[in-house]
Each structure stands twice: as C-alpha cells, then as structure tokens.
N, C-alpha and C. Protein backbone atom coordinates (compact mmCIF):
# COMPACT_ATOMS: atom_id res chain seq x y z
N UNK A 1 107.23 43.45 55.03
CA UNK A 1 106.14 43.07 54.17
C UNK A 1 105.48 44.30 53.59
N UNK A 2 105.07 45.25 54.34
CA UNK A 2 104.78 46.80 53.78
C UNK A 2 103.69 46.51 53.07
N UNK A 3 102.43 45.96 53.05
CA UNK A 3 100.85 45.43 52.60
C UNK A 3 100.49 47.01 52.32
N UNK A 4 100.58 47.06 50.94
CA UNK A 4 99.41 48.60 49.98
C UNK A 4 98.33 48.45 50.23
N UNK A 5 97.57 49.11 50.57
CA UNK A 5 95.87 48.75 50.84
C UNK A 5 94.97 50.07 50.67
N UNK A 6 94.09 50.00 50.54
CA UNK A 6 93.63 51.27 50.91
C UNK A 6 92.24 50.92 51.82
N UNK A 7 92.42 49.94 52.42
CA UNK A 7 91.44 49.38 53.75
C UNK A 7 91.43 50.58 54.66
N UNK A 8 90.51 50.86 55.34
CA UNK A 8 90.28 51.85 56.10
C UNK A 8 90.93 51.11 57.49
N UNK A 9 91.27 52.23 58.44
CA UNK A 9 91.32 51.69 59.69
C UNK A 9 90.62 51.55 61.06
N UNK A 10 89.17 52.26 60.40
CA UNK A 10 88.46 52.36 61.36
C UNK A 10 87.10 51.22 60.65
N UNK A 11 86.21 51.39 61.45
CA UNK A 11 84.89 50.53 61.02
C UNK A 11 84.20 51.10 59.86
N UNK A 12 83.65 50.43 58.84
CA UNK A 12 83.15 51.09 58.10
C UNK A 12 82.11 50.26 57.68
N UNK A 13 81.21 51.01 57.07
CA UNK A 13 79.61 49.74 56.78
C UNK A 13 80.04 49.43 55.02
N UNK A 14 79.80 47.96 54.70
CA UNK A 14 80.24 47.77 53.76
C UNK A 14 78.77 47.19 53.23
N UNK A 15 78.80 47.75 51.61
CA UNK A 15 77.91 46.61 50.75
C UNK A 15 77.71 45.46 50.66
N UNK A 16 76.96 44.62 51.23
CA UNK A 16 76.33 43.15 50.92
C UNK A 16 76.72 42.71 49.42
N UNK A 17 76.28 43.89 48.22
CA UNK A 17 76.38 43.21 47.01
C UNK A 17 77.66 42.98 46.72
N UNK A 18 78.67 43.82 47.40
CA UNK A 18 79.86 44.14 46.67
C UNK A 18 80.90 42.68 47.33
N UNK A 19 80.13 42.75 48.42
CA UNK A 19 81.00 41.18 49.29
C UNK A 19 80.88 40.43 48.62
N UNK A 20 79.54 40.02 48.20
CA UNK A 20 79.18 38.24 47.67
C UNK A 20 79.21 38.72 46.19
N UNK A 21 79.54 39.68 45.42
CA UNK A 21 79.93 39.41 43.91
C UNK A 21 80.89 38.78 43.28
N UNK A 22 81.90 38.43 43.94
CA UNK A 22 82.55 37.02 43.45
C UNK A 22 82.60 36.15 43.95
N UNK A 23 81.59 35.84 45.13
CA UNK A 23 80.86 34.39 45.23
C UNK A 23 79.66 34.23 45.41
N UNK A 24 78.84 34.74 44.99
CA UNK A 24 77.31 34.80 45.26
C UNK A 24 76.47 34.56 46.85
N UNK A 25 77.66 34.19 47.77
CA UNK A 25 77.01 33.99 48.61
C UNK A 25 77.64 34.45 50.03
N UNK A 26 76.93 35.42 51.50
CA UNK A 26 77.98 35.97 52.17
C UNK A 26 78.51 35.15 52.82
N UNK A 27 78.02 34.06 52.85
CA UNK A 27 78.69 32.55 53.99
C UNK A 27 79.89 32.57 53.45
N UNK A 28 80.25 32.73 52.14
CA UNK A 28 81.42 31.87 51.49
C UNK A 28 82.41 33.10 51.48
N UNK A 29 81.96 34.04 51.17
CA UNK A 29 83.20 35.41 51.26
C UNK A 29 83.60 35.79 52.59
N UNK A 30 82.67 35.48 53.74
CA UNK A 30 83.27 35.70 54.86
C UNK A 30 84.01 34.80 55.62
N UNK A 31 83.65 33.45 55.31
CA UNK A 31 84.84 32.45 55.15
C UNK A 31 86.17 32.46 54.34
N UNK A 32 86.48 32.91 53.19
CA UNK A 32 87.65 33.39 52.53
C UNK A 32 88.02 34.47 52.92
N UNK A 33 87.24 35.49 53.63
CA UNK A 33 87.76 36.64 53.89
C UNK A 33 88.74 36.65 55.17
N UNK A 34 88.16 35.83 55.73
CA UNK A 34 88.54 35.16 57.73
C UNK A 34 89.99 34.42 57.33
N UNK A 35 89.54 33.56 55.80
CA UNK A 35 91.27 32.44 55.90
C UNK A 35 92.38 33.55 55.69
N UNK A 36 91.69 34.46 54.75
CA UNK A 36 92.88 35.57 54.45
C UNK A 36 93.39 36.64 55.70
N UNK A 37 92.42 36.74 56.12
CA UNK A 37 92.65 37.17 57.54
C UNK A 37 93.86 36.63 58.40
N UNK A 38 93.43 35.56 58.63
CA UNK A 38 93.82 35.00 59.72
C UNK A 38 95.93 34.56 58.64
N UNK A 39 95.69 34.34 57.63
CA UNK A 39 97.04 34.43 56.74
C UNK A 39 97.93 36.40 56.92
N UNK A 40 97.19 36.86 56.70
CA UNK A 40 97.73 38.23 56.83
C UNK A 40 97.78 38.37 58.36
N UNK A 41 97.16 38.30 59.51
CA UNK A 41 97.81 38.37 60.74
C UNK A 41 98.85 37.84 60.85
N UNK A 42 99.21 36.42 60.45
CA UNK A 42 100.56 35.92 60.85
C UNK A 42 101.63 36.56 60.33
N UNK A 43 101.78 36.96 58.91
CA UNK A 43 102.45 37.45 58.35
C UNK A 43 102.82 38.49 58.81
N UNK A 44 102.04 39.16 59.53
CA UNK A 44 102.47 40.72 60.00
C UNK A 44 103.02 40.50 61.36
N UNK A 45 102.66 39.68 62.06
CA UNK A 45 102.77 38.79 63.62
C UNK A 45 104.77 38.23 63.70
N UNK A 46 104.46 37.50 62.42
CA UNK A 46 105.77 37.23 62.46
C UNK A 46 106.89 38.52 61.74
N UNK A 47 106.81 39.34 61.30
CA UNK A 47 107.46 40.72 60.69
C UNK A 47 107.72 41.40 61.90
N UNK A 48 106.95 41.55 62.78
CA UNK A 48 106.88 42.67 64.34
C UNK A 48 107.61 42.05 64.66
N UNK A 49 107.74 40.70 64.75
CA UNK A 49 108.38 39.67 66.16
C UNK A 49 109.78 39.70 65.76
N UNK A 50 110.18 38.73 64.17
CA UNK A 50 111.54 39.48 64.09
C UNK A 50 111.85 41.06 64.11
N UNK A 51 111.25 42.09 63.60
CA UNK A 51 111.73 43.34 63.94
C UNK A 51 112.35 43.71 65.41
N UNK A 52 110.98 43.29 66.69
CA UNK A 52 111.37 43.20 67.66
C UNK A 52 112.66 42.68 68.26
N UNK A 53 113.01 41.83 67.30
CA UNK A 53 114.20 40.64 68.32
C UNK A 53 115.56 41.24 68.13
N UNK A 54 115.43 42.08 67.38
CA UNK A 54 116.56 42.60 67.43
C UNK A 54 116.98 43.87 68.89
N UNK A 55 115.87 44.31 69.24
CA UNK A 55 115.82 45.01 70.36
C UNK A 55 115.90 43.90 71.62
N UNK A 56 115.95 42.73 71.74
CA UNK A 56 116.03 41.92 72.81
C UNK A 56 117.51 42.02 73.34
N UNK A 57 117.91 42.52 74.26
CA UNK A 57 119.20 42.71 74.89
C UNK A 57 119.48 42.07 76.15
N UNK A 58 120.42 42.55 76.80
CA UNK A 58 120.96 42.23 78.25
C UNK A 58 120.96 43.09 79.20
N UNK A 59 121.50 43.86 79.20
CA UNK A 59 121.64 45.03 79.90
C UNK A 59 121.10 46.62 79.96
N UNK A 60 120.57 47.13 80.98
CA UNK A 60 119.55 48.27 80.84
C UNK A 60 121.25 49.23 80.87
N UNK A 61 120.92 49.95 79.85
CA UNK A 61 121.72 51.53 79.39
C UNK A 61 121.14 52.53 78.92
N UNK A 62 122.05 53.11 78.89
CA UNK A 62 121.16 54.59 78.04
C UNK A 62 121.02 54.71 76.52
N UNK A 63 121.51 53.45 76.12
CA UNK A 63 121.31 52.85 74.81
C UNK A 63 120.13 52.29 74.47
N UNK A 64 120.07 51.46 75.61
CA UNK A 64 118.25 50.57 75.56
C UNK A 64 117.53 51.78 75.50
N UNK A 65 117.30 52.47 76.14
CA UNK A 65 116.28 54.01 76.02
C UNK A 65 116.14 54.49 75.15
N UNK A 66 116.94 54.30 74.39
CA UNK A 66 116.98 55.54 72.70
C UNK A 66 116.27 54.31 72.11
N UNK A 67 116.83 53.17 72.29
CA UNK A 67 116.49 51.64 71.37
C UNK A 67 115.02 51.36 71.58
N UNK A 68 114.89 51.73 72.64
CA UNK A 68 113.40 51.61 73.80
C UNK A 68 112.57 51.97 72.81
N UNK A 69 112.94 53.63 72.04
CA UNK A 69 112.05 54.54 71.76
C UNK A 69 111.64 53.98 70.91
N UNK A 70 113.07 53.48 69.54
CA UNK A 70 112.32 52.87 68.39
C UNK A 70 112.15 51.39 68.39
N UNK A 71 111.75 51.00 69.44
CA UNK A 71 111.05 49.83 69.97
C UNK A 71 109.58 50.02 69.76
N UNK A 72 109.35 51.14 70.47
CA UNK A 72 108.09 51.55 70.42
C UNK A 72 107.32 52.60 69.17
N UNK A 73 107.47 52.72 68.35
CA UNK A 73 107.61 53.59 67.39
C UNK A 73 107.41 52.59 66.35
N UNK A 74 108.05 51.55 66.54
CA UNK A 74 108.05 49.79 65.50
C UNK A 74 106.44 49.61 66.02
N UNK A 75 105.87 49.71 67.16
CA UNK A 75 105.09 49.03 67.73
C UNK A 75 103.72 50.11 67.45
N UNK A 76 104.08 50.93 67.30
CA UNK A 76 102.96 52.21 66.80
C UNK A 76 102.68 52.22 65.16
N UNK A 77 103.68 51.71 65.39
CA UNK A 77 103.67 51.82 63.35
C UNK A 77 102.74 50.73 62.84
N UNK A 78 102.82 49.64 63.51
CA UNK A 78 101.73 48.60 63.08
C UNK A 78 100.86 48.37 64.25
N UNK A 79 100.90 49.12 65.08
CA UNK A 79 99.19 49.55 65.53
C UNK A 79 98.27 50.37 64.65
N UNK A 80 99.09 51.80 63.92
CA UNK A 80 97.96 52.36 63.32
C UNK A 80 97.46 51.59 61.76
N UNK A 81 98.39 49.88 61.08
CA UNK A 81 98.18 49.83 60.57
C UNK A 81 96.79 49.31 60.51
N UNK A 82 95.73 48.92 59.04
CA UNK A 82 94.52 48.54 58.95
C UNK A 82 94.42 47.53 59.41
N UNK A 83 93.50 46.42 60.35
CA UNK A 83 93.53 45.66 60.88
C UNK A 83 93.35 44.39 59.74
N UNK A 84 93.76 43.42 59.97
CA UNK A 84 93.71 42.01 58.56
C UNK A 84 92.40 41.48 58.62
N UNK A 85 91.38 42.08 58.74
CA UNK A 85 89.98 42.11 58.26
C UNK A 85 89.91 42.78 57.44
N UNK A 86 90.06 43.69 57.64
CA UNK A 86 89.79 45.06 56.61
C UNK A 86 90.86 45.03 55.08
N UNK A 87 91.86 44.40 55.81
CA UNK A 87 92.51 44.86 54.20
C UNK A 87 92.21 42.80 53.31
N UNK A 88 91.72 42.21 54.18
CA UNK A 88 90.97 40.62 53.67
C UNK A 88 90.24 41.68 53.08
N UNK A 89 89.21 42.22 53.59
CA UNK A 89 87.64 42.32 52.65
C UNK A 89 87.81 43.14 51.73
N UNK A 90 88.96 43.97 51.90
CA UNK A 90 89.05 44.63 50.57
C UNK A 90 90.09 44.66 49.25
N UNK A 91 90.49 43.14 49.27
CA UNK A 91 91.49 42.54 48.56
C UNK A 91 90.08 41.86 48.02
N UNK A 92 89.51 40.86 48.66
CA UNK A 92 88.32 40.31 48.38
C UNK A 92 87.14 41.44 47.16
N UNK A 93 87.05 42.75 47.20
CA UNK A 93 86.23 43.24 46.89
C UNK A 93 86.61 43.92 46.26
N UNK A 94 88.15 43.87 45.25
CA UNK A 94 89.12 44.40 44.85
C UNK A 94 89.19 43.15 43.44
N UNK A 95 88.81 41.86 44.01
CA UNK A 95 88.93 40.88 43.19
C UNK A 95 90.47 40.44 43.45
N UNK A 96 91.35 40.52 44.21
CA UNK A 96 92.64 40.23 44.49
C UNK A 96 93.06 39.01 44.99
N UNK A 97 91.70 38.44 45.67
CA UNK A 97 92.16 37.19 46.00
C UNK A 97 91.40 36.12 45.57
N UNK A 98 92.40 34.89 45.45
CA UNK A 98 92.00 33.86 44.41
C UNK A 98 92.13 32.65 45.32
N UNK A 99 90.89 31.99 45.60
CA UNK A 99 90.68 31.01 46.21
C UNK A 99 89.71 30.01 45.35
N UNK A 100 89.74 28.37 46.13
CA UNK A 100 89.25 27.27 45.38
C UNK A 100 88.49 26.54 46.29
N UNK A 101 87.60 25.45 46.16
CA UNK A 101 86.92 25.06 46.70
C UNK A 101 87.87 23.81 47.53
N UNK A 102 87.50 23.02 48.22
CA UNK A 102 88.45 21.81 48.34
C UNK A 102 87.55 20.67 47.44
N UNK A 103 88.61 19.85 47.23
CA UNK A 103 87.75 18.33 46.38
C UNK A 103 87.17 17.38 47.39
N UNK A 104 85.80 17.37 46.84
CA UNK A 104 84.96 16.56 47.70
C UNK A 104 85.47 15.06 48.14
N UNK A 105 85.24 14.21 49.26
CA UNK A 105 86.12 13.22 49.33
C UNK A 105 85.28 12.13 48.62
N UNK A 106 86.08 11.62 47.87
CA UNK A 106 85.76 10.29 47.11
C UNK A 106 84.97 8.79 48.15
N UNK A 107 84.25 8.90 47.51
CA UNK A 107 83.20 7.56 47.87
C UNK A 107 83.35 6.44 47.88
C-alpha cells in the first residue's frame, strides 16, 4: 500500500480551526477522522499480515534466521510508520478526504 503522508510520527498539537474547516464542527471531523482511521488501520493490518505469511514455515534452520531477520525489519518498517490517526487528520486537513452524511430514515 506504501500511504505518502507527511503526518508526523510523533504527537503534535494541532489547530482547532484547521480541523473543523471543512466541517464546521470538531464532533464531526473527529468522527470522520476515527472512520478513516480505523479504514487505514485495516488496510495496513491486512498488508503486514499477508507480508508476514509468507515467513510462516515449518522447520527451524539457518534459513528461518536470515528470514527471521527480514521478518523483523517488515515489522520495524511499519512500526516507525505514522500511526492512522495522524495520517486520518492530515488527509482530513489536507482536504483529501471526502465523506457524506447518511440519509435520514424516512417517516
């Protein structure tokens, strides 16, 4: 998937105005920000997991060890990536993401 971002990876204090400027309100951007969230974790959740499965074997060798390494190296690589908050709120504050209300239910 390889997600461009330029989301930070550490904590950072963000503008109030800059959140709710394309929805006027922070209830509603931090609710779109959370669905996108919680959409970009899986996506990356399921990318690790097949990457991983290919390292799932049978037998311990001196093959698994080298395999081991870039087992772990897969697993570092999207640890240091930005966490799917961060690159939500700043897709969100980027104007990148395009969300809708749901239709109210009929009476």
């Amino acid at each position: 998937m390889a997600i461009k971002t330029n989301a930070s990876q550490s904590i950072v204090t963000r503008d109030l105005a800059k959140l709710t400027a394309h929805t006027g309100n922070i209830y509603e951007a931090i609710v779109i920000v959370s669905q996108r969230a919680k959409q970009i974790a899986t996506e990356l959740k399921e990318e690790l997991s097949n990457k991983l499965l290919d390292f799932s074997g049978g037998s311990d060798t001196l093959e698994e060890v080298y395999e081991n390494r870039e087992q772990i190296e897969i697993s570092r690589y999207y640890e240091r990536m930005p966490k799917a908050t961060n690159i939500a709120m700043e897709e969100l504050i980027e104007g990148k993401l395009i969300y809708k209300y749901p239709e109210p239910p009929a009476v």
